[in-house]
N, C-alpha and C. Protein backbone atom coordinates (compact mmCIF):
# COMPACT_ATOMS: atom_id res chain seq x y z
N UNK A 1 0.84 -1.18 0.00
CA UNK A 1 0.00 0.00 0.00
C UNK A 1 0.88 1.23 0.00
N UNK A 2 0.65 2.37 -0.66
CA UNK A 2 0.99 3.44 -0.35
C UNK A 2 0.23 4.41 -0.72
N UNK A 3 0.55 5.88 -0.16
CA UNK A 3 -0.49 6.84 0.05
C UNK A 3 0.62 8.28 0.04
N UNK A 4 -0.10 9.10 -0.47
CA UNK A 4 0.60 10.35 -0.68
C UNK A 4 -0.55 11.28 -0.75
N UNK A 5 -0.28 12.60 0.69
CA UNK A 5 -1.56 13.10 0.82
C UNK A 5 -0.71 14.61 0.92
N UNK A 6 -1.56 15.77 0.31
CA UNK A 6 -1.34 17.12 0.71
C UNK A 6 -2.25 17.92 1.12
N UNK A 7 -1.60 18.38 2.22
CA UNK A 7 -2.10 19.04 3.16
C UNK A 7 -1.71 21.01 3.51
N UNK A 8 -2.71 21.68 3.62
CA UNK A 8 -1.88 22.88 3.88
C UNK A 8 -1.04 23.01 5.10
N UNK A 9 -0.45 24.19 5.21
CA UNK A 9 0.42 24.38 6.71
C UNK A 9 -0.53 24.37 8.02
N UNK A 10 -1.39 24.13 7.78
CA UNK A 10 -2.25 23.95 9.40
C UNK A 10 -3.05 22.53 9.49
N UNK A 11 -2.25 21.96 8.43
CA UNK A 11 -2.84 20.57 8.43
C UNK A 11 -4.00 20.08 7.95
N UNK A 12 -4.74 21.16 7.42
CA UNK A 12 -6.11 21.04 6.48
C UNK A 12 -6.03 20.48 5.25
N UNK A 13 -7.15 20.18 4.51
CA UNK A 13 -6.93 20.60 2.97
C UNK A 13 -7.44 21.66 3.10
N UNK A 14 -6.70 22.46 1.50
CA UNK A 14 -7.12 23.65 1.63
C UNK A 14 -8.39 23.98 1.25
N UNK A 15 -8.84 22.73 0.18
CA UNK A 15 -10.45 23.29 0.02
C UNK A 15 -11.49 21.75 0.40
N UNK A 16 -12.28 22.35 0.81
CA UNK A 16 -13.29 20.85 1.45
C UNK A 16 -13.76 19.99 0.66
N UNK A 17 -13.77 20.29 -0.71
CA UNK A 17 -14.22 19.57 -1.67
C UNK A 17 -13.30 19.00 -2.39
N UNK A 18 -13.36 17.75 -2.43
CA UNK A 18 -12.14 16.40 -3.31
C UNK A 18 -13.20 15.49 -4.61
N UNK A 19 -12.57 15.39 -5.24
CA UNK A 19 -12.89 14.63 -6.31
C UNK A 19 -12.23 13.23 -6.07
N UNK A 20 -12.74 11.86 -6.52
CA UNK A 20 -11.84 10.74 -5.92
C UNK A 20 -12.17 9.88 -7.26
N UNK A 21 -10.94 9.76 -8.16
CA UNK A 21 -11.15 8.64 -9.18
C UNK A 21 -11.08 7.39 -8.89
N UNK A 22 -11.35 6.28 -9.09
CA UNK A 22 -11.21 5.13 -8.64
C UNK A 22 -11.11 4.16 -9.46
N UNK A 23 -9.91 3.71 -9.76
CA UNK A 23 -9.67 2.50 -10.52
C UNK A 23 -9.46 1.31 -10.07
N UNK A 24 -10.61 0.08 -10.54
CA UNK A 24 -10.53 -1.32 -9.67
C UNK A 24 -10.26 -2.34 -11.10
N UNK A 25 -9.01 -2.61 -11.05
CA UNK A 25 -8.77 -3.66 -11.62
C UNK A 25 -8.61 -5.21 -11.08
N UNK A 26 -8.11 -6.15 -11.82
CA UNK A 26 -8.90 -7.50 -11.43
C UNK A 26 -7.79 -7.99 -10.43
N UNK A 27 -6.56 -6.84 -10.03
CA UNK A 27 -5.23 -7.08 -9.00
C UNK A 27 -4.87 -6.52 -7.88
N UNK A 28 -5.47 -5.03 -8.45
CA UNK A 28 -5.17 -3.94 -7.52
C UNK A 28 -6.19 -2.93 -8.01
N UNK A 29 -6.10 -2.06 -7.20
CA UNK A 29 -7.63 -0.61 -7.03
C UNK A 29 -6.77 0.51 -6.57
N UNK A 30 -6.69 1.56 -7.43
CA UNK A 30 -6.10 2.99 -7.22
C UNK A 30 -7.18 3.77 -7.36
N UNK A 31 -6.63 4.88 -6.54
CA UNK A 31 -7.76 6.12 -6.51
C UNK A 31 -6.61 6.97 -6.16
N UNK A 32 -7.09 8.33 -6.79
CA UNK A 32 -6.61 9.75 -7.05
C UNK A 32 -7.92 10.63 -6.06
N UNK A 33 -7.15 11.49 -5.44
CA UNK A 33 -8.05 12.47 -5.21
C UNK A 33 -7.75 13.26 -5.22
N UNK A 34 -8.40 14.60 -6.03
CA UNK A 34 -7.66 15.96 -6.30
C UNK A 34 -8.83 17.14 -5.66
N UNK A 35 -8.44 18.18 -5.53
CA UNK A 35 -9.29 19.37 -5.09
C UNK A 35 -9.92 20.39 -6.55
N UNK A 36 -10.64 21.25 -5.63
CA UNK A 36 -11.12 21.79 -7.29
C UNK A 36 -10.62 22.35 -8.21
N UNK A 37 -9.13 22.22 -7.96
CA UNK A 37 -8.24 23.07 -8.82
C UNK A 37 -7.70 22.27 -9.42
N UNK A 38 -8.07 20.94 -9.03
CA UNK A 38 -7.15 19.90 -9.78
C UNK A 38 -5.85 19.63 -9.08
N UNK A 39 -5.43 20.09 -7.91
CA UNK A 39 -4.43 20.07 -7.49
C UNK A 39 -4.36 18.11 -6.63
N UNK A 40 -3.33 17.28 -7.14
CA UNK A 40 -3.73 15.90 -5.99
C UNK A 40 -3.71 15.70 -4.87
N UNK A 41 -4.36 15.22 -3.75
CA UNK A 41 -4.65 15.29 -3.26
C UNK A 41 -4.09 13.93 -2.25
N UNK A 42 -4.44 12.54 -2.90
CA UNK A 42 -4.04 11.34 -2.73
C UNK A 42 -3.67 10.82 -3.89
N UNK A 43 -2.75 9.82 -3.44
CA UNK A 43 -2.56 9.03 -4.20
C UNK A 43 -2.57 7.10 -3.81
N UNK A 44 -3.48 6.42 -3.82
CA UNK A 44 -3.60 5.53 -2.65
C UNK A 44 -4.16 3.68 -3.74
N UNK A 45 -3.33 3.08 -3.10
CA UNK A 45 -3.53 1.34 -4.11
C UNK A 45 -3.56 0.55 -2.97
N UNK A 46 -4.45 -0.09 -3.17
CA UNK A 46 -5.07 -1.46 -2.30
C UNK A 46 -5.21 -2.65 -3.17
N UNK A 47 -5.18 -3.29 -2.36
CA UNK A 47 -6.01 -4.72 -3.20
C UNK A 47 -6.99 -4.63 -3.96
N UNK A 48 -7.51 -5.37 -4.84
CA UNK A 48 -8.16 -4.94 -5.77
C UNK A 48 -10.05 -5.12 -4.99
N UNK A 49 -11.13 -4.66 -5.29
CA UNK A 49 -12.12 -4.51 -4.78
C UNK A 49 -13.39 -4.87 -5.89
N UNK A 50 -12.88 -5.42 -6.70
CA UNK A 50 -13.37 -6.10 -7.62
C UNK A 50 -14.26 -7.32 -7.38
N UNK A 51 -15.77 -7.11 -7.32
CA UNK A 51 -16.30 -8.06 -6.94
C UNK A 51 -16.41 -9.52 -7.59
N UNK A 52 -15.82 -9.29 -9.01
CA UNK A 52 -15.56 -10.37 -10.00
C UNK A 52 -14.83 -11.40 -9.29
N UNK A 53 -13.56 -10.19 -9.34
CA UNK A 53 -12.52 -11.05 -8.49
C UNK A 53 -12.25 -11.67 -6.93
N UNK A 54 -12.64 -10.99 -6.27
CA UNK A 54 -12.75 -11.39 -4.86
C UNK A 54 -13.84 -11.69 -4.23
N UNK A 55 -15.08 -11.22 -5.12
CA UNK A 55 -16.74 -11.19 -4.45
C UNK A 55 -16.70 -10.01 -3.39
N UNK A 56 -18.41 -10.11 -2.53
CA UNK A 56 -18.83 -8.86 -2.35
C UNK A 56 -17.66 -8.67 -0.60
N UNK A 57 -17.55 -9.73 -0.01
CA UNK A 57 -16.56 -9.67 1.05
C UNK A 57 -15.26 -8.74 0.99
N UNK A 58 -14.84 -9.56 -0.29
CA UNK A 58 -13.31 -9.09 -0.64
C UNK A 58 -13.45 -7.50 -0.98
N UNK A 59 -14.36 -7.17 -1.69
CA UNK A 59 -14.35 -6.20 -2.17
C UNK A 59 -14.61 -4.69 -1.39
N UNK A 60 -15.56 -5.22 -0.08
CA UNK A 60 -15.46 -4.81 0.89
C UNK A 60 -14.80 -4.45 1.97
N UNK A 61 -13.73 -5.06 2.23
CA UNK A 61 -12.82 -5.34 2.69
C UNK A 61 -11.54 -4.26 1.83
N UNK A 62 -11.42 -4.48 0.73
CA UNK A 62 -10.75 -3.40 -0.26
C UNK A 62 -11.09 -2.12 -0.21
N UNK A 63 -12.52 -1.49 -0.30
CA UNK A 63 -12.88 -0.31 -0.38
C UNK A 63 -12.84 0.29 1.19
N UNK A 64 -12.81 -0.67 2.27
CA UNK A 64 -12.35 0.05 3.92
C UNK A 64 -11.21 0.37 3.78
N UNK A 65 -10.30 -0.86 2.81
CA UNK A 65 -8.75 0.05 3.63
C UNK A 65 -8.57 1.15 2.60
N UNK A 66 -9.31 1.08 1.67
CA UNK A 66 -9.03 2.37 0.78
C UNK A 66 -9.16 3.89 1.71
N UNK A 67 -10.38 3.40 2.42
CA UNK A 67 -11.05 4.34 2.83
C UNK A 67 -9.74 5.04 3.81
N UNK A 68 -9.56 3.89 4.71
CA UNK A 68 -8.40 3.66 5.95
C UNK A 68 -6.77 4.53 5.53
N UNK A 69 -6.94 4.41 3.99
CA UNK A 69 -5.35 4.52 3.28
C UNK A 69 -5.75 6.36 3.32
N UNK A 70 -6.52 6.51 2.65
CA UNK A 70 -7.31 7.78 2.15
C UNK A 70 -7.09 8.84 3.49
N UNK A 71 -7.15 8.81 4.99
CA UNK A 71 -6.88 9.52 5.85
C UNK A 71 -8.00 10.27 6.41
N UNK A 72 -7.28 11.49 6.26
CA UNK A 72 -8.34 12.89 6.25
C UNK A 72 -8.95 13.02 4.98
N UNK A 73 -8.71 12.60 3.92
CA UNK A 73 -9.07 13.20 2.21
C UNK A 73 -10.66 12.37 2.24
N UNK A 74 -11.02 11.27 2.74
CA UNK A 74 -12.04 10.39 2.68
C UNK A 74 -13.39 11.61 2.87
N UNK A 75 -13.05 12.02 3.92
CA UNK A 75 -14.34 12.89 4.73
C UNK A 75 -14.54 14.28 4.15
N UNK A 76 -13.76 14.77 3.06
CA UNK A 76 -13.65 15.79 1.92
C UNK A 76 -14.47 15.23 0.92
N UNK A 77 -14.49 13.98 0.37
CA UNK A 77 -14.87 13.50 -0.58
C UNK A 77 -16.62 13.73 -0.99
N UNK A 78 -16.60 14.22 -1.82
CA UNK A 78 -18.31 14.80 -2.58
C UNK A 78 -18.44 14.08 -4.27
N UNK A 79 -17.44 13.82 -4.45
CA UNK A 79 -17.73 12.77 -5.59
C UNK A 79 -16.70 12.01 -5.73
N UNK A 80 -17.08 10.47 -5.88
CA UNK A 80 -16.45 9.61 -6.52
C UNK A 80 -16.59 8.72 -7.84
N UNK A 81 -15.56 8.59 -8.65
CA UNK A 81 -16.06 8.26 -10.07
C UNK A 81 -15.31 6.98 -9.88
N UNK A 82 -16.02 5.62 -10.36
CA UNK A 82 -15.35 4.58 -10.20
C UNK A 82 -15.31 3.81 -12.01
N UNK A 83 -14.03 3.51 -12.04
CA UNK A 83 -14.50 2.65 -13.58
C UNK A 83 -13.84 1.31 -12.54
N UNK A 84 -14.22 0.25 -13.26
CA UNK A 84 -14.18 -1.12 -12.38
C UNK A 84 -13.98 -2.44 -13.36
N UNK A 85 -13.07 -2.85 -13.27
CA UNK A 85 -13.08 -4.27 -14.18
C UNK A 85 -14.50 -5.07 -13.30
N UNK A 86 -14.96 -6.22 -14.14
CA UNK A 86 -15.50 -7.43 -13.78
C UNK A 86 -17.18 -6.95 -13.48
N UNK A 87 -17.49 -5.68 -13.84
CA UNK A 87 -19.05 -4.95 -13.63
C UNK A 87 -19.63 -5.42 -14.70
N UNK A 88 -19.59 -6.32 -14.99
CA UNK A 88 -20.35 -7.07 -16.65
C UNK A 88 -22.02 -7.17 -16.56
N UNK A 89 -22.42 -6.84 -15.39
CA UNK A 89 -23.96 -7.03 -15.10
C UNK A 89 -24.25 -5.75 -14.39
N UNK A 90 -25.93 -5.47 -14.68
CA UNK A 90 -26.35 -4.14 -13.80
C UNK A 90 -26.08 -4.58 -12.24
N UNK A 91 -26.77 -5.75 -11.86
CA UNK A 91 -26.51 -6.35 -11.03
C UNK A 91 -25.39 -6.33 -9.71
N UNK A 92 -24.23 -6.24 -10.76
CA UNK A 92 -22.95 -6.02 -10.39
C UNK A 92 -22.37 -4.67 -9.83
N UNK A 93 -23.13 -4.03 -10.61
CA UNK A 93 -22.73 -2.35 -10.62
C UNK A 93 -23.33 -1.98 -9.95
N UNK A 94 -24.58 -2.12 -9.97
CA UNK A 94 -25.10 -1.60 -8.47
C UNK A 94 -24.63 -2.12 -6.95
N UNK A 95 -24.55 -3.54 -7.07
CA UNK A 95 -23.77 -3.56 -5.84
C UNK A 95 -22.44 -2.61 -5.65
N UNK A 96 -21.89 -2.70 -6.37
CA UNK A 96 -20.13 -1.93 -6.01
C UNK A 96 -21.05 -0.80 -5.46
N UNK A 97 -21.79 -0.12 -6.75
CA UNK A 97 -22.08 1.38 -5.88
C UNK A 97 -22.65 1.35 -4.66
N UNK A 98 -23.56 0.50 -4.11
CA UNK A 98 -23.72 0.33 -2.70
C UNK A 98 -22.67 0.28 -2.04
N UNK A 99 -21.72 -0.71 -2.55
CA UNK A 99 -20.54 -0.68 -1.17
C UNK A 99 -19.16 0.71 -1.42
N UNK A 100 -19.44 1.06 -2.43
CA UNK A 100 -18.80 3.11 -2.60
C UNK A 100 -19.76 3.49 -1.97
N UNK A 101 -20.62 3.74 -1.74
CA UNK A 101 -21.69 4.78 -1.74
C UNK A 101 -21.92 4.29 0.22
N UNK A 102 -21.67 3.20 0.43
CA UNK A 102 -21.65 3.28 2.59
C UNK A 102 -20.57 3.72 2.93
N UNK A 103 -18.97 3.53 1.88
CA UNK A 103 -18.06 4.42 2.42
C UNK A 103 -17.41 5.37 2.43
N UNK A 104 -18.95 6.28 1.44
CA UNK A 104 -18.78 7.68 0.95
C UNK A 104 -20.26 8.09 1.33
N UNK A 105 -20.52 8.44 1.85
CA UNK A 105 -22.15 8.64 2.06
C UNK A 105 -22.78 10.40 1.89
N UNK A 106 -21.72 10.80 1.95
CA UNK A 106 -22.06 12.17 1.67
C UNK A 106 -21.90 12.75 0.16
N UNK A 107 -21.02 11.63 -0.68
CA UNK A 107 -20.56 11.72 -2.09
C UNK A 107 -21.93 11.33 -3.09
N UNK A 108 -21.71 12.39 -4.36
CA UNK A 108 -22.29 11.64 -5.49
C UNK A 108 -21.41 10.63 -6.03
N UNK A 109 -21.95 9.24 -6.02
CA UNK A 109 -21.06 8.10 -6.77
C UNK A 109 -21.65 7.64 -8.16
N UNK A 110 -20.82 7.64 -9.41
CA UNK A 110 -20.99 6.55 -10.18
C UNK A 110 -19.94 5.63 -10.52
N UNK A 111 -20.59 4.51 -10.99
CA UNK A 111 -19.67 2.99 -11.32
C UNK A 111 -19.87 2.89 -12.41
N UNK A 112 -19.00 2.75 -13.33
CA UNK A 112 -18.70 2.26 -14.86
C UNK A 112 -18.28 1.28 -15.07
N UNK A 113 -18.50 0.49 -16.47
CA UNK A 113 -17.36 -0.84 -16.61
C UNK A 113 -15.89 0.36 -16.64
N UNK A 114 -14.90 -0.56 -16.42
CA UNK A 114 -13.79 0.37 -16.78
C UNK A 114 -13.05 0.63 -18.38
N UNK A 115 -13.92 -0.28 -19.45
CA UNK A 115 -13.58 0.25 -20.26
C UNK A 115 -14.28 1.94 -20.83
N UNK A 116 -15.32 2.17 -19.98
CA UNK A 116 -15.91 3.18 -21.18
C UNK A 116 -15.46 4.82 -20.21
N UNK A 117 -13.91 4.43 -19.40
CA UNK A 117 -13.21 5.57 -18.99
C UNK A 117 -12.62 6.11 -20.20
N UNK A 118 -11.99 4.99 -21.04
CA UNK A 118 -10.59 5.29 -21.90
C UNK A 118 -11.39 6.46 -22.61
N UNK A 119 -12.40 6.30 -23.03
CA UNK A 119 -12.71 6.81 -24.49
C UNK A 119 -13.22 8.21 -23.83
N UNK A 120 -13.44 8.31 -22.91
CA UNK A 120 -14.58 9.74 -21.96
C UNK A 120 -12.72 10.77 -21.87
N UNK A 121 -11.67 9.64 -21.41
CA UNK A 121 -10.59 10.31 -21.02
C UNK A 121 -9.94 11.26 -22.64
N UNK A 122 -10.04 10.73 -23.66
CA UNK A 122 -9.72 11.11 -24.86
C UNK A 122 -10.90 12.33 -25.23
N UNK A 123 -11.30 12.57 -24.64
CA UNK A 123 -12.45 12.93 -24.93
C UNK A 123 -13.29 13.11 -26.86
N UNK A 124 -13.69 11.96 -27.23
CA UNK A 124 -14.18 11.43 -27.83
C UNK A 124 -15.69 10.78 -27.93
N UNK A 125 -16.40 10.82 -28.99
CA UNK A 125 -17.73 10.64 -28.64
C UNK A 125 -18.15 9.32 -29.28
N UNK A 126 -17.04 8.67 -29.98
CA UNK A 126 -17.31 7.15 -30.61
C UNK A 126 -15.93 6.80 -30.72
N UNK A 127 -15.78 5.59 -30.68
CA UNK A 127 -14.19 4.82 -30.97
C UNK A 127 -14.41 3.30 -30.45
N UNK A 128 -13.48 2.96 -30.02
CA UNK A 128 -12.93 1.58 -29.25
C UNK A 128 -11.57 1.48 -28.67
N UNK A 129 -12.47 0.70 -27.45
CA UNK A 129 -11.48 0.37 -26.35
C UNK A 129 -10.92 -1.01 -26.32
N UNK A 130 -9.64 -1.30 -26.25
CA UNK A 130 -9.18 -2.96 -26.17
C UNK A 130 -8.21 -2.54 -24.83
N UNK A 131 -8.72 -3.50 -23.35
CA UNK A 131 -8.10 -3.21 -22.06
C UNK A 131 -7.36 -4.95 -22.44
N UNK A 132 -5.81 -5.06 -22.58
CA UNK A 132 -5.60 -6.25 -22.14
C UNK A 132 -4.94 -6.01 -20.66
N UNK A 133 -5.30 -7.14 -19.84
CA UNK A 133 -4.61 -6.58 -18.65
C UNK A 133 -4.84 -8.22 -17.40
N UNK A 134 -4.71 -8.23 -16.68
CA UNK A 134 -5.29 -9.81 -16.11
C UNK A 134 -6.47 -10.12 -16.89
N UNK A 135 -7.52 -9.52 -17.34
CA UNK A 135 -8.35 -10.10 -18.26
C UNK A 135 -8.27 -9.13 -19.21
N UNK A 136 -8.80 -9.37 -20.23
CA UNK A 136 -9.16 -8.27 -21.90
C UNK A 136 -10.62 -8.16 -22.09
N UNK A 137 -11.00 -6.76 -22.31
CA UNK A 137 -12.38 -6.79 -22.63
C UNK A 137 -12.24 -5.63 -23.95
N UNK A 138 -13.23 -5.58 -24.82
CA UNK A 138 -13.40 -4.63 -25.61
C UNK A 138 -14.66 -3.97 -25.44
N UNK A 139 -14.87 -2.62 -25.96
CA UNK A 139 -15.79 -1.65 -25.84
C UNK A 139 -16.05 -0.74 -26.90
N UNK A 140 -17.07 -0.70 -27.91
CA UNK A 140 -17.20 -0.02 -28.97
C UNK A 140 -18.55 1.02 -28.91
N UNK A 141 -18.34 2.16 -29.13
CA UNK A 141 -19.57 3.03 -29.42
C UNK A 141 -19.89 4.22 -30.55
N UNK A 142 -20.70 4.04 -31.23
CA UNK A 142 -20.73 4.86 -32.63
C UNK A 142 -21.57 5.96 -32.49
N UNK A 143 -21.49 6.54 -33.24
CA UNK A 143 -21.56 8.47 -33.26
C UNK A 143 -23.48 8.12 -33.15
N UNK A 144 -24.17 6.92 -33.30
CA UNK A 144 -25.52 7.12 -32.91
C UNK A 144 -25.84 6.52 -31.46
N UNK A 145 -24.50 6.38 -30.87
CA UNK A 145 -24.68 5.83 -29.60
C UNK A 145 -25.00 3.97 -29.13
N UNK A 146 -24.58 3.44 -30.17
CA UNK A 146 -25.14 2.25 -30.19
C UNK A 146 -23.77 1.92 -29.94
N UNK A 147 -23.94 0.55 -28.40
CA UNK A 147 -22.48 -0.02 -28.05
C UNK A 147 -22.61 -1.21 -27.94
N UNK A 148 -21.39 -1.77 -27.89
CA UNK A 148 -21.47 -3.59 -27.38
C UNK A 148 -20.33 -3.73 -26.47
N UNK A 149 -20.45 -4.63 -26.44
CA UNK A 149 -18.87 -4.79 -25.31
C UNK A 149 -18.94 -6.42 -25.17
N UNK A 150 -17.56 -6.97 -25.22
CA UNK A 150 -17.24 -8.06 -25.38
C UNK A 150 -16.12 -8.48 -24.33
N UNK A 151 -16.02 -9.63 -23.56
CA UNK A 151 -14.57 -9.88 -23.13
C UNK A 151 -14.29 -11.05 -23.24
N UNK A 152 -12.94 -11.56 -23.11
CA UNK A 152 -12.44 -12.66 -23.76
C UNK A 152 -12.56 -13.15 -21.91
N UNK A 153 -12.76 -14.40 -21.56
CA UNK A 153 -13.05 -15.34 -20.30
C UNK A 153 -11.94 -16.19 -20.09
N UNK A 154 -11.50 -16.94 -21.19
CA UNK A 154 -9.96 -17.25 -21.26
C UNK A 154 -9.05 -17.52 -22.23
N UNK A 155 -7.69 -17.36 -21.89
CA UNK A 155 -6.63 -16.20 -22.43
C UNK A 155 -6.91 -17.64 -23.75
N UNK A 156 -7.04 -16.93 -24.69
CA UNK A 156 -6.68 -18.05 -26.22
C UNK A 156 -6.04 -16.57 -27.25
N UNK A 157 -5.06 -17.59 -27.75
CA UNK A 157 -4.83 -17.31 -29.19
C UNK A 157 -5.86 -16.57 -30.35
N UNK A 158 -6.31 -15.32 -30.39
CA UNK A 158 -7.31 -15.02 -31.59
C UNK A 158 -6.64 -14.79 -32.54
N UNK A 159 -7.04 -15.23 -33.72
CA UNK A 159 -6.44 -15.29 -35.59
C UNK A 159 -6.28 -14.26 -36.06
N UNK A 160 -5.26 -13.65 -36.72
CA UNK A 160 -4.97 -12.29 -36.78
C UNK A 160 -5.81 -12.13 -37.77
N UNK A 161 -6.33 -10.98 -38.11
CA UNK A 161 -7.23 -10.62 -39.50
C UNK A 161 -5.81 -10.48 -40.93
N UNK A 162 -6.31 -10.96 -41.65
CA UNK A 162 -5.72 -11.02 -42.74
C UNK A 162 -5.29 -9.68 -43.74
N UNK A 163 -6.25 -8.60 -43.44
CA UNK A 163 -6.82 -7.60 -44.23
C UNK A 163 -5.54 -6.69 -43.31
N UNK A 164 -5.27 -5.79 -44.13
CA UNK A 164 -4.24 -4.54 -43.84
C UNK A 164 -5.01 -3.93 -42.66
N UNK A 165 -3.99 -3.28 -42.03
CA UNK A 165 -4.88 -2.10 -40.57
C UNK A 165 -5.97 -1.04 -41.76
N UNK A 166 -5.44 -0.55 -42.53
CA UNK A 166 -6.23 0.20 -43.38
C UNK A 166 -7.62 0.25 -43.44
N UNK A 167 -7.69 -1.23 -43.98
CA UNK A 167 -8.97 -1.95 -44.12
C UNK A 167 -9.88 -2.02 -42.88
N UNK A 168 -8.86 -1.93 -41.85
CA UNK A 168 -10.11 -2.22 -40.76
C UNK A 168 -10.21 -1.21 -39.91
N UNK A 169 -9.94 0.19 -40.30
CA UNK A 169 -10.45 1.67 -39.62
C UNK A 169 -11.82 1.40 -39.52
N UNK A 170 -12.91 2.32 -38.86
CA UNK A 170 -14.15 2.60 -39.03
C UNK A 170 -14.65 0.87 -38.46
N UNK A 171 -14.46 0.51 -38.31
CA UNK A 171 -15.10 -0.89 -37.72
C UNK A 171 -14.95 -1.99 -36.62
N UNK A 172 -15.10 -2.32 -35.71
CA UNK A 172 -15.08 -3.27 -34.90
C UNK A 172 -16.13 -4.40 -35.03
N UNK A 173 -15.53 -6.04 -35.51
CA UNK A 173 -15.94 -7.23 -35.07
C UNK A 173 -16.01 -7.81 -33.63
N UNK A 174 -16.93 -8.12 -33.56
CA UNK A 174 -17.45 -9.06 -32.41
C UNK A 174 -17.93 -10.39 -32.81
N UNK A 175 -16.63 -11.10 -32.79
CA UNK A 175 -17.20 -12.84 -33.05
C UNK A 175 -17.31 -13.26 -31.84
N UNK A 176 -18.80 -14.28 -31.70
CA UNK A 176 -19.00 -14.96 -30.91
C UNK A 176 -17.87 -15.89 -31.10
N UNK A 177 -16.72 -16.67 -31.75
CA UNK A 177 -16.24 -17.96 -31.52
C UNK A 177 -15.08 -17.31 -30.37
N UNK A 178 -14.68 -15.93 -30.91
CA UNK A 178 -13.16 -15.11 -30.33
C UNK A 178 -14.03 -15.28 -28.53
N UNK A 179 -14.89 -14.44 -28.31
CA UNK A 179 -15.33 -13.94 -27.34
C UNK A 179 -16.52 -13.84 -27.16
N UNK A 180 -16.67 -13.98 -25.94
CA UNK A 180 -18.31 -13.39 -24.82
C UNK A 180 -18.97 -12.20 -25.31
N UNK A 181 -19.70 -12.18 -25.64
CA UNK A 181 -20.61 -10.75 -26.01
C UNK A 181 -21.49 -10.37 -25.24
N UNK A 182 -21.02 -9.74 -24.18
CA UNK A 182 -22.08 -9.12 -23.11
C UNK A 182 -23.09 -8.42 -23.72
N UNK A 183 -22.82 -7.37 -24.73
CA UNK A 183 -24.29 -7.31 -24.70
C UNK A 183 -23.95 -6.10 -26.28
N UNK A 184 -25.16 -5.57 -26.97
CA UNK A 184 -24.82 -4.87 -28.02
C UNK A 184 -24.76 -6.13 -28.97
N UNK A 185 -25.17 -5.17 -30.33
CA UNK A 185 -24.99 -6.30 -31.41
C UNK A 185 -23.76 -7.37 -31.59
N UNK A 186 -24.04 -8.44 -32.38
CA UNK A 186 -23.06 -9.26 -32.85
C UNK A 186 -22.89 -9.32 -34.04
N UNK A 187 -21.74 -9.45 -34.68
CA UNK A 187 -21.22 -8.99 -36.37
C UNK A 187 -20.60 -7.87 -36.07
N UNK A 188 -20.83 -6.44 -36.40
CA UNK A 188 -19.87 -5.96 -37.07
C UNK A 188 -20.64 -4.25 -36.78
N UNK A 189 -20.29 -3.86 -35.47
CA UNK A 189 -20.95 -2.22 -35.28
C UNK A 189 -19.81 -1.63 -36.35
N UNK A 190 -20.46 -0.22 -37.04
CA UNK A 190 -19.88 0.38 -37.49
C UNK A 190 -19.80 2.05 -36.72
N UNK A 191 -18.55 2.38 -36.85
CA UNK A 191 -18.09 3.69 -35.68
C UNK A 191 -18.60 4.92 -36.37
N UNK A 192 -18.56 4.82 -37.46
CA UNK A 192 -18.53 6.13 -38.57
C UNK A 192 -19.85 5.95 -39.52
């Protein structure tokens, strides 16, 4: 674990309001917290809190010591933004936000899969996301808003496409044989 917190000369923060990003991958869970200037605030990694990965115990257990790591910055906190590996169900996502949301209670919280950070961070309004990382998932969304999202369950070999990169701008495949298709069409969304 480690943690890196700033504080003014009287030991405050200087402004009461923190922003807290929260990244839960399927190993480890980082969160940033900055003030309204953007200035950071924390910098803090725990075990991962991933209910995929550890279930609702583990994950619980993750988001206290976050809380625990976090200090004084926790009780500043008015929003937290979480993107989260392993949220593949509403189901899912709402739980996490229940267990953000008892150890932020004064915060507005939302929970995302963690792929549909990349593309918000670029700031971009259609593209695709490929996270390889302890697991791989993909994430596609086109300029009419229509998405799918796919992740691979276990690690295999997929067949390279034959066709030049050229050829395959403007498009993302989703084969059922490659991968899981959580949800969004199957075949072939187009971005453009």
């Amino acid at each position: 674990r480690s943690v890196r917190v700033a504080v003014s000369r009287s030991g405050r923060l200087d402004d009461p309001m923190a922003i807290l990003g929260v990244d839960i991958g399927g190993t480890k869970t980082r969160a940033v917290a900055v003030d309204a200037a953007g200035r950071r605030l924390a910098d803090v990694s725990v075990s991962t809190a991933s209910i995929q990965s550890v279930g609702v115990d583990g994950a619980a257990a993750a988001l206290g010591d976050l809380v625990a790591e976090l200090a004084g910055v926790a009780d500043q906190v008015s929003v937290v933004a979480v993107g989260s590996a392993g949220v593949d169900t509403a189901e899912l996502q709402e739980r996490l936000h229940a267990l953000v949301s008892e150890r932020f209670p004064h915060a507005a919280v939302r929970v995302v899969h963690d792929t549909r950070l990349l593309l918000a961070a670029g700031q971009v309004e259609a593209g695709c996301v490929l996270i390889v990382g302890t697991g791989s998932a993909a994430w596609a969304i086109n300029v009419d808003g229509v998405d799918a999202r796919v992740r691979q369950r276990e690690p295999q070999r997929v067949p390279q496409d034959p066709r030049p990169r050229s050829a395959l701008r403007g498009e993302v495949e989703f084969r059922r044989g490659d991968v899981e298709a959580d949800h969004g069409p199957s075949g072939t969304l187009q971005l453009a």
